[in-house]
Protein backbone atom coordinates (compact mmCIF):
# COMPACT_ATOMS: atom_id res chain seq x y z
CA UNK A 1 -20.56 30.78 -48.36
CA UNK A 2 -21.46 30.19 -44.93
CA UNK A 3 -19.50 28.53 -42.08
CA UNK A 4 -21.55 25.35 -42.10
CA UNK A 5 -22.62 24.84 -45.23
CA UNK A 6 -22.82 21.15 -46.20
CA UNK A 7 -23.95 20.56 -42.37
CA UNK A 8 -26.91 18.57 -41.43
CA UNK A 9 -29.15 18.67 -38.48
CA UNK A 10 -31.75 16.24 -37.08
CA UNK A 11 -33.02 18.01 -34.22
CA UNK A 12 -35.52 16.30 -32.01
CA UNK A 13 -35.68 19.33 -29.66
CA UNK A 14 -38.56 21.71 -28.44
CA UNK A 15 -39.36 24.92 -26.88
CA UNK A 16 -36.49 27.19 -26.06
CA UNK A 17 -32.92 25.92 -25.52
CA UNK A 18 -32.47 22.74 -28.07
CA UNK A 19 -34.81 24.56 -30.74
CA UNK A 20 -32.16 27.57 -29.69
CA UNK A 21 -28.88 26.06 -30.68
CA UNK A 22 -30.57 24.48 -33.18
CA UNK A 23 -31.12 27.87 -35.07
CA UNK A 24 -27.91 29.05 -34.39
CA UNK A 25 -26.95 25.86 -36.48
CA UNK A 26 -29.42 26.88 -38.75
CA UNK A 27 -28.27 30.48 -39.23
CA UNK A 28 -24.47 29.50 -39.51
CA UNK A 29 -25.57 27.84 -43.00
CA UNK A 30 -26.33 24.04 -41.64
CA UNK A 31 -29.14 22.56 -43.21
CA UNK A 32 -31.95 21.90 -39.77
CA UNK A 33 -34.31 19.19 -40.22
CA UNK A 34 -36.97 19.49 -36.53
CA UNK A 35 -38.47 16.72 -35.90
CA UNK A 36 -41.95 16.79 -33.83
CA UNK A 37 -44.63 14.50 -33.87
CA UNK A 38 -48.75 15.67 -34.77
CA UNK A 39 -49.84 13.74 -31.70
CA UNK A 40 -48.20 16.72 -29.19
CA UNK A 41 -46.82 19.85 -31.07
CA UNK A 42 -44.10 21.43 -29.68
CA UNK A 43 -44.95 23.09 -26.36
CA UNK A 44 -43.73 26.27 -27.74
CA UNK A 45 -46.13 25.91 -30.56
CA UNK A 46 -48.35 26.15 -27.96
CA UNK A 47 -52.12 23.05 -28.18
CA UNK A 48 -53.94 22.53 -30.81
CA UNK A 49 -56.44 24.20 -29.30
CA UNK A 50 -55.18 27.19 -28.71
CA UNK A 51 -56.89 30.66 -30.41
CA UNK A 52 -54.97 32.52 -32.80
CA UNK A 53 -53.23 35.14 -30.63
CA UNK A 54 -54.97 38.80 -30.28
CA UNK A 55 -52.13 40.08 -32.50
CA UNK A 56 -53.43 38.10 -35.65
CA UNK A 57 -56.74 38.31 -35.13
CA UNK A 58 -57.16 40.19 -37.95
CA UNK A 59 -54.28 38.57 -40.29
CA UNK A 60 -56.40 36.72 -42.78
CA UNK A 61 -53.59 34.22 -43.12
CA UNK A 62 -53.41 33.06 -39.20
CA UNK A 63 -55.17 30.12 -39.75
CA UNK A 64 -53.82 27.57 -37.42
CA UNK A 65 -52.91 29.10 -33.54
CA UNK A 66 -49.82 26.28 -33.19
CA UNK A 67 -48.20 28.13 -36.24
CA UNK A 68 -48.68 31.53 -34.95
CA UNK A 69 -46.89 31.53 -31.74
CA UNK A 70 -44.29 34.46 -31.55
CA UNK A 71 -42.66 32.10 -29.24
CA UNK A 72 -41.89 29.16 -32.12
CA UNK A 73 -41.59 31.38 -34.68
CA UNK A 74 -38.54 33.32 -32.54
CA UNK A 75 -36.41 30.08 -32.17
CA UNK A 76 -36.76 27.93 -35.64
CA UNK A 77 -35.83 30.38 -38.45
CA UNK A 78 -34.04 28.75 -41.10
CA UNK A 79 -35.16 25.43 -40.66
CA UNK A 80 -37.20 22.47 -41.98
CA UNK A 81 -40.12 20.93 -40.15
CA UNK A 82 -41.27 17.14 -40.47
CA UNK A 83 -42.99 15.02 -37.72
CA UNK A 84 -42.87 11.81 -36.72
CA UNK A 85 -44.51 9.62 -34.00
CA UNK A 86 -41.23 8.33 -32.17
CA UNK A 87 -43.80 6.54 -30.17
CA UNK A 88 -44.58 4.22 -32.71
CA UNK A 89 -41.61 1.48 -33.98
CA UNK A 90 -42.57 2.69 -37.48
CA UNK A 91 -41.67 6.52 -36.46
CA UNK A 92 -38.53 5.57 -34.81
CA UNK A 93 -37.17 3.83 -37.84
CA UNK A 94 -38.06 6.67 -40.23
CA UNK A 95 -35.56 8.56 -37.77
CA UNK A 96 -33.32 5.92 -37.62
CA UNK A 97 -33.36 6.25 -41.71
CA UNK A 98 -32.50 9.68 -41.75
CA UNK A 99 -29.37 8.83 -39.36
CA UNK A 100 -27.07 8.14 -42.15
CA UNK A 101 -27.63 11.56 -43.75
CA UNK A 102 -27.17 13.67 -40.70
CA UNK A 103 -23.60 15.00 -39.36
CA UNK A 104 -24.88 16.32 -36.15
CA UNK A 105 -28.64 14.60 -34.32
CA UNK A 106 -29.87 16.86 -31.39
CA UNK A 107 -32.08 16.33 -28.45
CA UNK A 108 -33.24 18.05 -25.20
CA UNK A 109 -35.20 15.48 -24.17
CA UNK A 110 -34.55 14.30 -20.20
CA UNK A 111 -31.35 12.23 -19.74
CA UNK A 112 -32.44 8.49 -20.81
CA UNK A 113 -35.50 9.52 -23.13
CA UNK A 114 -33.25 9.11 -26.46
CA UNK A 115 -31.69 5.72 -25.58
CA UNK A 116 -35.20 4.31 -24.60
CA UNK A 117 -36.24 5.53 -27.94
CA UNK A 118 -33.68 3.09 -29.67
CA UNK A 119 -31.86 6.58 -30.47
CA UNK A 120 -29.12 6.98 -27.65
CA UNK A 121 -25.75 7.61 -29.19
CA UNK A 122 -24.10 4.10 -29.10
CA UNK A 123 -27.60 3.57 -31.38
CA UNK A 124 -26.74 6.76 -33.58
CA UNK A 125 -22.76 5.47 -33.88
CA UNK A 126 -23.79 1.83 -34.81
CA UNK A 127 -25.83 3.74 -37.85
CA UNK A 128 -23.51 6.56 -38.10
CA UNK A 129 -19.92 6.05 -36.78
CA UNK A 130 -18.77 9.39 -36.87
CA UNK A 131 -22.04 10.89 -35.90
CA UNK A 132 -21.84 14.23 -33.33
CA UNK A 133 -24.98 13.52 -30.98
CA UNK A 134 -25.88 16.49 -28.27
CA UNK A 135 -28.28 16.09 -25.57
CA UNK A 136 -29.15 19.84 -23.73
CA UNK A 137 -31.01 18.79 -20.52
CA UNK A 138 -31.17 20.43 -17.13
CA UNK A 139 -28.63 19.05 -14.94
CA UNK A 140 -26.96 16.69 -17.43
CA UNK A 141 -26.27 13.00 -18.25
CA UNK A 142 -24.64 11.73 -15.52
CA UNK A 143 -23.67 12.77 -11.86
CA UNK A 144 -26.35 13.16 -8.57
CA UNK A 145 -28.96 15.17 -10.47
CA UNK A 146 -29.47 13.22 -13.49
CA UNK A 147 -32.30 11.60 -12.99
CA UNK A 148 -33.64 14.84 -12.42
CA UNK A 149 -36.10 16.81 -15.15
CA UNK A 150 -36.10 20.65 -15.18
CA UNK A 151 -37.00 23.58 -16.83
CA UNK A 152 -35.25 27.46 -16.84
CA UNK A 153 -37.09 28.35 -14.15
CA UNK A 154 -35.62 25.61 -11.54
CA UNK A 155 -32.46 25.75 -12.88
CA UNK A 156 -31.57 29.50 -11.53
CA UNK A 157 -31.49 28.44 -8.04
CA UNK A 158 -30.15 25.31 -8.56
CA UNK A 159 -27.18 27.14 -10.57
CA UNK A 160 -26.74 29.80 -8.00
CA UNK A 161 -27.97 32.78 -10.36
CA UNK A 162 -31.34 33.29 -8.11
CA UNK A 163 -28.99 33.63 -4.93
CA UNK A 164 -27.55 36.84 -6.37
CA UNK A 165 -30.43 38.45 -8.27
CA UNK A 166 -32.38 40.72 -6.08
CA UNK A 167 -32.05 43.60 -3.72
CA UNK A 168 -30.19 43.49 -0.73
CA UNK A 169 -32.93 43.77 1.42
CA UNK A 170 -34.83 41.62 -0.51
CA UNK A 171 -35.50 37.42 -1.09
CA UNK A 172 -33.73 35.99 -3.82
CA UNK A 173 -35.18 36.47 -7.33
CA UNK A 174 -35.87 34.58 -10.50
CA UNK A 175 -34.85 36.49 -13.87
CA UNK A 176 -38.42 35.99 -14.69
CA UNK A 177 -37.28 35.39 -18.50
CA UNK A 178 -36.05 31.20 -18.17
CA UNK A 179 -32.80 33.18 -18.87
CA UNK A 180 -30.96 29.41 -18.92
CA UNK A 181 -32.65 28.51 -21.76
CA UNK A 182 -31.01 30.41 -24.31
CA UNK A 183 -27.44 30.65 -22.50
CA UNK A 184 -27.70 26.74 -22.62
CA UNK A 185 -28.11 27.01 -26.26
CA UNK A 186 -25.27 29.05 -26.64
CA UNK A 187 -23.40 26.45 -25.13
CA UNK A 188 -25.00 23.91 -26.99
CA UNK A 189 -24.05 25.29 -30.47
CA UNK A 190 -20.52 26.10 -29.08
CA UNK A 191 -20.02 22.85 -28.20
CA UNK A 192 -21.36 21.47 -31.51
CA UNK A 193 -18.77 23.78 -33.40
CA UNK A 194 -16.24 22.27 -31.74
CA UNK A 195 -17.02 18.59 -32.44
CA UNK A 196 -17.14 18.98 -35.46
CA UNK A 197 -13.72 20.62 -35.24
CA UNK A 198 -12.64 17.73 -34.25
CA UNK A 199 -14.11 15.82 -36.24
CA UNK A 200 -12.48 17.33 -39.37
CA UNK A 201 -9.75 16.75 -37.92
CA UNK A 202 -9.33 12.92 -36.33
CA UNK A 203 -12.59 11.38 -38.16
CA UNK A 204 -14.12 11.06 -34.90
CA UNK A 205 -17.89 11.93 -33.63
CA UNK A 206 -18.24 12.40 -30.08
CA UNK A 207 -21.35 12.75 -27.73
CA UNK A 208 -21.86 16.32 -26.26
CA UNK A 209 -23.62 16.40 -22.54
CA UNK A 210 -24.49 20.02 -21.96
CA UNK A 211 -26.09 20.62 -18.65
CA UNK A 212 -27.96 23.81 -18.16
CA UNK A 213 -27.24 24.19 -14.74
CA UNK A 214 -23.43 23.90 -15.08
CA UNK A 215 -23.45 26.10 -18.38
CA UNK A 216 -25.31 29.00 -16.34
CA UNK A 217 -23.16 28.36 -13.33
CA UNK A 218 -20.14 29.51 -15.23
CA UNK A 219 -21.80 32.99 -15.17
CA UNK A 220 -21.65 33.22 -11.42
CA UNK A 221 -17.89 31.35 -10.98
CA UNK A 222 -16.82 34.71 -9.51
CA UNK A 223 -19.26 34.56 -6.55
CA UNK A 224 -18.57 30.71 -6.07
CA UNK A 225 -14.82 31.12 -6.18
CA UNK A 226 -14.92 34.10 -3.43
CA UNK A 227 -17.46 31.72 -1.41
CA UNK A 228 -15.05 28.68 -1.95
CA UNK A 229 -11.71 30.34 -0.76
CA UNK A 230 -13.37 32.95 1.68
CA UNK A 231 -16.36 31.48 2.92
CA UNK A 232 -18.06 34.56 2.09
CA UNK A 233 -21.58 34.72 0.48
CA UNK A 234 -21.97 37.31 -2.19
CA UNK A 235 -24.65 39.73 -1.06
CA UNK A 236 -27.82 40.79 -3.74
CA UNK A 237 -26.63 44.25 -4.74
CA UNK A 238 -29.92 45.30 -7.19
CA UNK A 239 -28.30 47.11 -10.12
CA UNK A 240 -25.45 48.41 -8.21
CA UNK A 241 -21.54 47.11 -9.15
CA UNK A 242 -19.32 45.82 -6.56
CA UNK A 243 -16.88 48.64 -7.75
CA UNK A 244 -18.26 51.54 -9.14
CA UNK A 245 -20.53 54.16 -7.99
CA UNK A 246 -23.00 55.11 -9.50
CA UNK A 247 -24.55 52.23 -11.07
CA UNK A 248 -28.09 51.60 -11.12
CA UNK A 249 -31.77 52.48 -13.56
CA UNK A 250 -33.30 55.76 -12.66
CA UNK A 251 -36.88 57.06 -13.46
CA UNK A 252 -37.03 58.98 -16.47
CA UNK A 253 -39.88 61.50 -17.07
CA UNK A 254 -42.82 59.60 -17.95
CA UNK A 255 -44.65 56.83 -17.03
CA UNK A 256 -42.29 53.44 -16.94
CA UNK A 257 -39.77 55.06 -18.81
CA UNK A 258 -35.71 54.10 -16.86
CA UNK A 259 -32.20 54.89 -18.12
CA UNK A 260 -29.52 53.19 -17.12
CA UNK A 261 -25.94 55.20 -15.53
CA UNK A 262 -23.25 54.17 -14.56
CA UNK A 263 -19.32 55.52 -14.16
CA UNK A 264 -16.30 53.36 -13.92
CA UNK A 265 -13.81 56.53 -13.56
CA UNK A 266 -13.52 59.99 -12.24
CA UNK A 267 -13.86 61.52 -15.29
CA UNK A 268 -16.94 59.70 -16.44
CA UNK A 269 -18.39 61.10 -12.78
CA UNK A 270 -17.17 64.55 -13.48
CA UNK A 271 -18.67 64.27 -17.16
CA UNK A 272 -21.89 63.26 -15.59
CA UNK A 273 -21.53 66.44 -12.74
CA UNK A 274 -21.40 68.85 -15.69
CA UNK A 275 -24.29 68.00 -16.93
CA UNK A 276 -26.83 67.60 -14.37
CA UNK A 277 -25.13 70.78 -12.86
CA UNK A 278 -26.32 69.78 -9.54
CA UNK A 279 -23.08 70.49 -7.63
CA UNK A 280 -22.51 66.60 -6.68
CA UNK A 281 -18.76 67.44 -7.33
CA UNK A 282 -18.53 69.84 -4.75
CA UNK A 283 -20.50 67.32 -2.29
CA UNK A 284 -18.08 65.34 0.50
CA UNK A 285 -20.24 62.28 0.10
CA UNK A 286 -19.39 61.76 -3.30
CA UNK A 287 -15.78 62.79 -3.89
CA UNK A 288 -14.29 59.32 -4.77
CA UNK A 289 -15.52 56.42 -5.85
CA UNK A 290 -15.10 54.85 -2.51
CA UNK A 291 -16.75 58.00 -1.09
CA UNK A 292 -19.92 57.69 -3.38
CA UNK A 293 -19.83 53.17 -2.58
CA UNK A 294 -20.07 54.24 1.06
CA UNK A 295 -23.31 57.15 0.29
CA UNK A 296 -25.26 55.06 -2.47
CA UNK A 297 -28.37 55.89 -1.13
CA UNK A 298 -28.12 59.14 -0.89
CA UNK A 299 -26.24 58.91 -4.43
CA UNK A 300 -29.40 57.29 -5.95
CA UNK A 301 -31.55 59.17 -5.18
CA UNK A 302 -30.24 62.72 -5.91
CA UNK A 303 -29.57 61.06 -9.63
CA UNK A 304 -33.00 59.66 -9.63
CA UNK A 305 -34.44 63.47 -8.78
CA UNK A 306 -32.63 64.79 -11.54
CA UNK A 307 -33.30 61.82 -14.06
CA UNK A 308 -36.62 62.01 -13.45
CA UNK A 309 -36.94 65.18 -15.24
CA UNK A 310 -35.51 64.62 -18.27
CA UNK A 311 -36.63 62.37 -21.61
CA UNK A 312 -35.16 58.99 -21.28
CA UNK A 313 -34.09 58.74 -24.84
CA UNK A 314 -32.25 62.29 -24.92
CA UNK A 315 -30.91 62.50 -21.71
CA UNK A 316 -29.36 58.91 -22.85
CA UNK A 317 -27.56 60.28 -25.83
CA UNK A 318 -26.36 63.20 -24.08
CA UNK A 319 -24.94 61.22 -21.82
CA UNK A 320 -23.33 58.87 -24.22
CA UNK A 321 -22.18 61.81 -26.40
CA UNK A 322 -19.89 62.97 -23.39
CA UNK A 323 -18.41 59.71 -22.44
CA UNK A 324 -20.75 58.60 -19.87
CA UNK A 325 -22.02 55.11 -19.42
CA UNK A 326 -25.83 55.61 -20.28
CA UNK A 327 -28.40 53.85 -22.22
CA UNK A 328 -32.23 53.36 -21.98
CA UNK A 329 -33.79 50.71 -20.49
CA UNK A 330 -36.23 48.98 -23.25
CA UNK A 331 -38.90 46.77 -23.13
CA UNK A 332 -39.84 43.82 -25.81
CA UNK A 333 -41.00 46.46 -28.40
CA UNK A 334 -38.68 48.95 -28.08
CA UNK A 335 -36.00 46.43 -28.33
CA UNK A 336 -37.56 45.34 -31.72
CA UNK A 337 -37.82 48.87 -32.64
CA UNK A 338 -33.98 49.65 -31.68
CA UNK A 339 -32.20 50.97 -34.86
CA UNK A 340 -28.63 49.83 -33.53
CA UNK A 341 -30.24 46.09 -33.14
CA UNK A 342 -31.71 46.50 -36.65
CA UNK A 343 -28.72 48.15 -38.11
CA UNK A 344 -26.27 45.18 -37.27
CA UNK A 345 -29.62 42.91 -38.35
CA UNK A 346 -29.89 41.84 -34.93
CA UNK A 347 -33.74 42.41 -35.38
CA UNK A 348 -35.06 41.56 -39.04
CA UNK A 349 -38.60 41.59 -40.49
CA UNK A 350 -39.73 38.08 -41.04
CA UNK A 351 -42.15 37.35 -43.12
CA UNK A 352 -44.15 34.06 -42.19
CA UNK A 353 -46.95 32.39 -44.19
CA UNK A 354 -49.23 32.10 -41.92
CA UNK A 355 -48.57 34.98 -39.28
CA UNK A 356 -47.16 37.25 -41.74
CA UNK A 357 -44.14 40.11 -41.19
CA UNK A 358 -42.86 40.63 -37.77
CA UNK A 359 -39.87 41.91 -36.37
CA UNK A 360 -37.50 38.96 -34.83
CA UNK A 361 -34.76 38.02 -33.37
CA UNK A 362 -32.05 36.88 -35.75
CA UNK A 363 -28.47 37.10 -35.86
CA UNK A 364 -26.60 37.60 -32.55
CA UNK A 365 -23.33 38.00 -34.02
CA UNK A 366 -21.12 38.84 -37.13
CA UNK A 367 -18.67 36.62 -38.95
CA UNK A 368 -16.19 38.41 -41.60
CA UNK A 369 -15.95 35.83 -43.75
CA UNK A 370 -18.30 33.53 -43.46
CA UNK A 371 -21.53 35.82 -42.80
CA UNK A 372 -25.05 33.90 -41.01
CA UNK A 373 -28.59 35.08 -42.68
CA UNK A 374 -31.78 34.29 -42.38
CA UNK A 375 -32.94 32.48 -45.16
CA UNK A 376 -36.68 31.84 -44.42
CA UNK A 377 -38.63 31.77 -41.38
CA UNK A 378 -39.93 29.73 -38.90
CA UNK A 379 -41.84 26.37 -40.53
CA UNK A 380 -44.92 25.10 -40.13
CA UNK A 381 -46.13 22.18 -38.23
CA UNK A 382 -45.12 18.75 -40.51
CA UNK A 383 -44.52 21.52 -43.40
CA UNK A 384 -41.33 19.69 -45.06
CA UNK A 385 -42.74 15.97 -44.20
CA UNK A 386 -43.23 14.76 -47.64
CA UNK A 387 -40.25 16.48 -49.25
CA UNK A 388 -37.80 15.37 -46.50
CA UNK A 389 -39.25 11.67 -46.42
CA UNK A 390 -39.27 11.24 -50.55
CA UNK A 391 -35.74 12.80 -50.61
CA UNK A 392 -33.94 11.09 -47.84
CA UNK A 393 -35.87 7.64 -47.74
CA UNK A 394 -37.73 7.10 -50.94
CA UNK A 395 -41.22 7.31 -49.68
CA UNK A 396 -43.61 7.94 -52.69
CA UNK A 397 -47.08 9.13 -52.73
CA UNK A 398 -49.09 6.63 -51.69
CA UNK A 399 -46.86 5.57 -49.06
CA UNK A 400 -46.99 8.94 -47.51
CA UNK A 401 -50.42 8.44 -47.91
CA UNK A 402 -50.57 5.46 -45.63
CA UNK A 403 -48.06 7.21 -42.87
CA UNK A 404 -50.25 10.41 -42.82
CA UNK A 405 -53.28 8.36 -42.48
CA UNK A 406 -52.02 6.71 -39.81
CA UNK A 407 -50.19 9.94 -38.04
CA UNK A 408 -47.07 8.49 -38.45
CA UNK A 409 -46.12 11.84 -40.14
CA UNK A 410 -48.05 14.55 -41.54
CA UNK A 411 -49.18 18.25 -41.05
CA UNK A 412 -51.34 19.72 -38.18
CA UNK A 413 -52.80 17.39 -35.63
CA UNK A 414 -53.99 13.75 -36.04
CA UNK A 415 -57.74 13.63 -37.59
């Protein structure tokens, strides 16, 4: 049994951080019904005329480019896919049918989107009283920046994260990765959870307004606290800590290849000593932790001369084996390749119908009793249309005939 079992989803959400929670939903055991629409596929399908990516060039099965993207296929396990043209009155009461049989209706549209739809949540409660309605946008529902669209990208600096990532001598950075996005749908899915808490417990539904700017703030509260009762700004400090020294990637021998040190007490520094055998011990500049805060530089790059020699991955474990805080730094295939991620099924093999097996992303953390899984992968554009439309509504044959005709509904994009 799983921890949401008997939990359904309508999820009118795209790209990364509604289609995000969503899965989470999805891989706690709730039953995920995406909506899109064949007149725009999901942007994270990528267009309808997009080529088949280089990858599956030669996978006989990669027919269709919009249901090949690595990027879809990461965030949507576990669910089913139907579309529907909420532009038409005729699409918008098809989801307005579907209300009735959903616990929990998602969106990350832009504040305003859902209720000119018909779909807002005083809609949603008139059809469903004790419906749980979440809207993920970028600065939220109400307040000064409401009105105001935005993506991961704008939402670091707006949430203070770009002010601190950098180097000290340096401009202020972007992660580079829309890291929002998924920390947002984190969030998202906790704040789902907890609805429906409550609901099991009072009868009530609720409407859940999750800004992605105030849900990424909370990861720089420190900074803003030490600003708001000190007046002092919190300077870019690289990899380095604000308390320990070292701390920081070093070159590894090779081309791109970085480990990551650091030590948080004197005997994690003396560890480290006795095994590069360098003498740093004996050194004046390094002889505390305060000593080695005040010398980082020349810290650095002694380590970095040493590191530099070694092979990332063993110098890591013999690191690790003698209590040192070390680890190598990975990029998007080693991570997929790491046998601790795989171990704990962090990373699965997924095996898609179109773009056949691939290593994914999957479940981010372990319940004891109540254990996620991935049950199937990623869907394909309009795949579940039909069955979803003839089991929730009624629709037969012919008129499913009439809606796909009409792109109302279907697969792929309108003829």
């Amino acid at each position: 049994m799983t921890a949401l079992d008997g939990v359904r989803v309508l999820a009118a959400t795209q790209a990364w951080s509604g289609t995000f929670a969503t899965e989470l939903l999805a891989l706690s055991g709730a039953e995920v019904i995406q909506v899109e629409a064949r007149q725009r596929p999901d942007v994270w399908r990528m267009g309808f005329d997009s080529p088949v990516p280089d990858a599956l060039q030669s996978v006989t099965s990669a027919r269709n480019a919009w249901n090949c993207s690595g990027f879809y296929n990461s965030v949507n396990l576990n669910k089913r896919a139907i579309t529907l043209d909420l532009k038409a009155d005729e699409g918008v009461e098809l989801f307005r049918g579907l209300v009735p049989s959903a616990d929990i209706v998602v969106d990350n549209f832009a504040p305003g989107v859902m209720d000119r739809l018909g779909l807002g949540y005083e809609a949603l409660r008139e059809i469903r009283p004790d419906v749980i309605a979440c809207s993920i946008s970028a600065f939220g529902a109400s307040g000064p920046y409401e009105r105001f669209i935005g993506i991961g990208g704008t939402v670091e600096p707006a949430a203070g994260m770009s002010a601190l990532l950098g180097y000290e001598d340096g401009q202020p950075l972007n992660s580079g990765a829309m890291y929002p996005d998924p920390v947002s749908g984190y969030y998202g899915f906790a704040a789902i959870v907890t609805a429906l808490f409550h609901r099991l417990r009072t009868g009530e539904g609720q409407f859940v307004d999750v800004s992605m700017m105030e849900s990424n703030h909370t990861l720089v509260g420190d900074a803003t606290l030490q600003y708001a009762l000190t007046g002092a700004l919190r300077p870019r400090l690289g990899n380095r800590s604000l308390s320990f020294a070292p701390h920081g990637i070093y070159p590894a021998r090779g081309e791109e290849r970085w480990i990551a040190i650091a030590t948080e007490d004197e005997s994690q520094w003396s560890a480290l000593c006795a095994i590069a055998g360098r003498g740093w011990e004996d050194d004046g500049r390094f002889t505390s932790n305060e000593a080695r805060r005040a010398n980082e530089v020349a810290l650095d790059e002694a380590i970095a001369e040493w590191t530099a020699q070694h092979d990332r991955d063993a110098l890591a474990e013999w690191l690790g084996g003698a209590g040192v805080i070390a680890a190598p730094v990975l990029d998007a295939i080693g991570v997929a390749h790491d046998l601790v991620f795989a171990e704990r099924g962090v990373i699965q093999e997924v095996a898609h119908s179109e773009a056949g097996p691939w290593r994914q992303a999957a479940v981010p953390y372990r319940f004891s009793q109540t254990p996620m899984e991935v049950t199937g992968p990623s869907p394909l554009h309009g795949e579940h249309s039909r069955e979803v439309l003839r089991e929730f509504l009624g629709v037969d044959d012919a008129q499913y005939a009439d809606l796909e005709a009409r792109a109302i509904t279907g697969m792929g994009p309108p003829d």
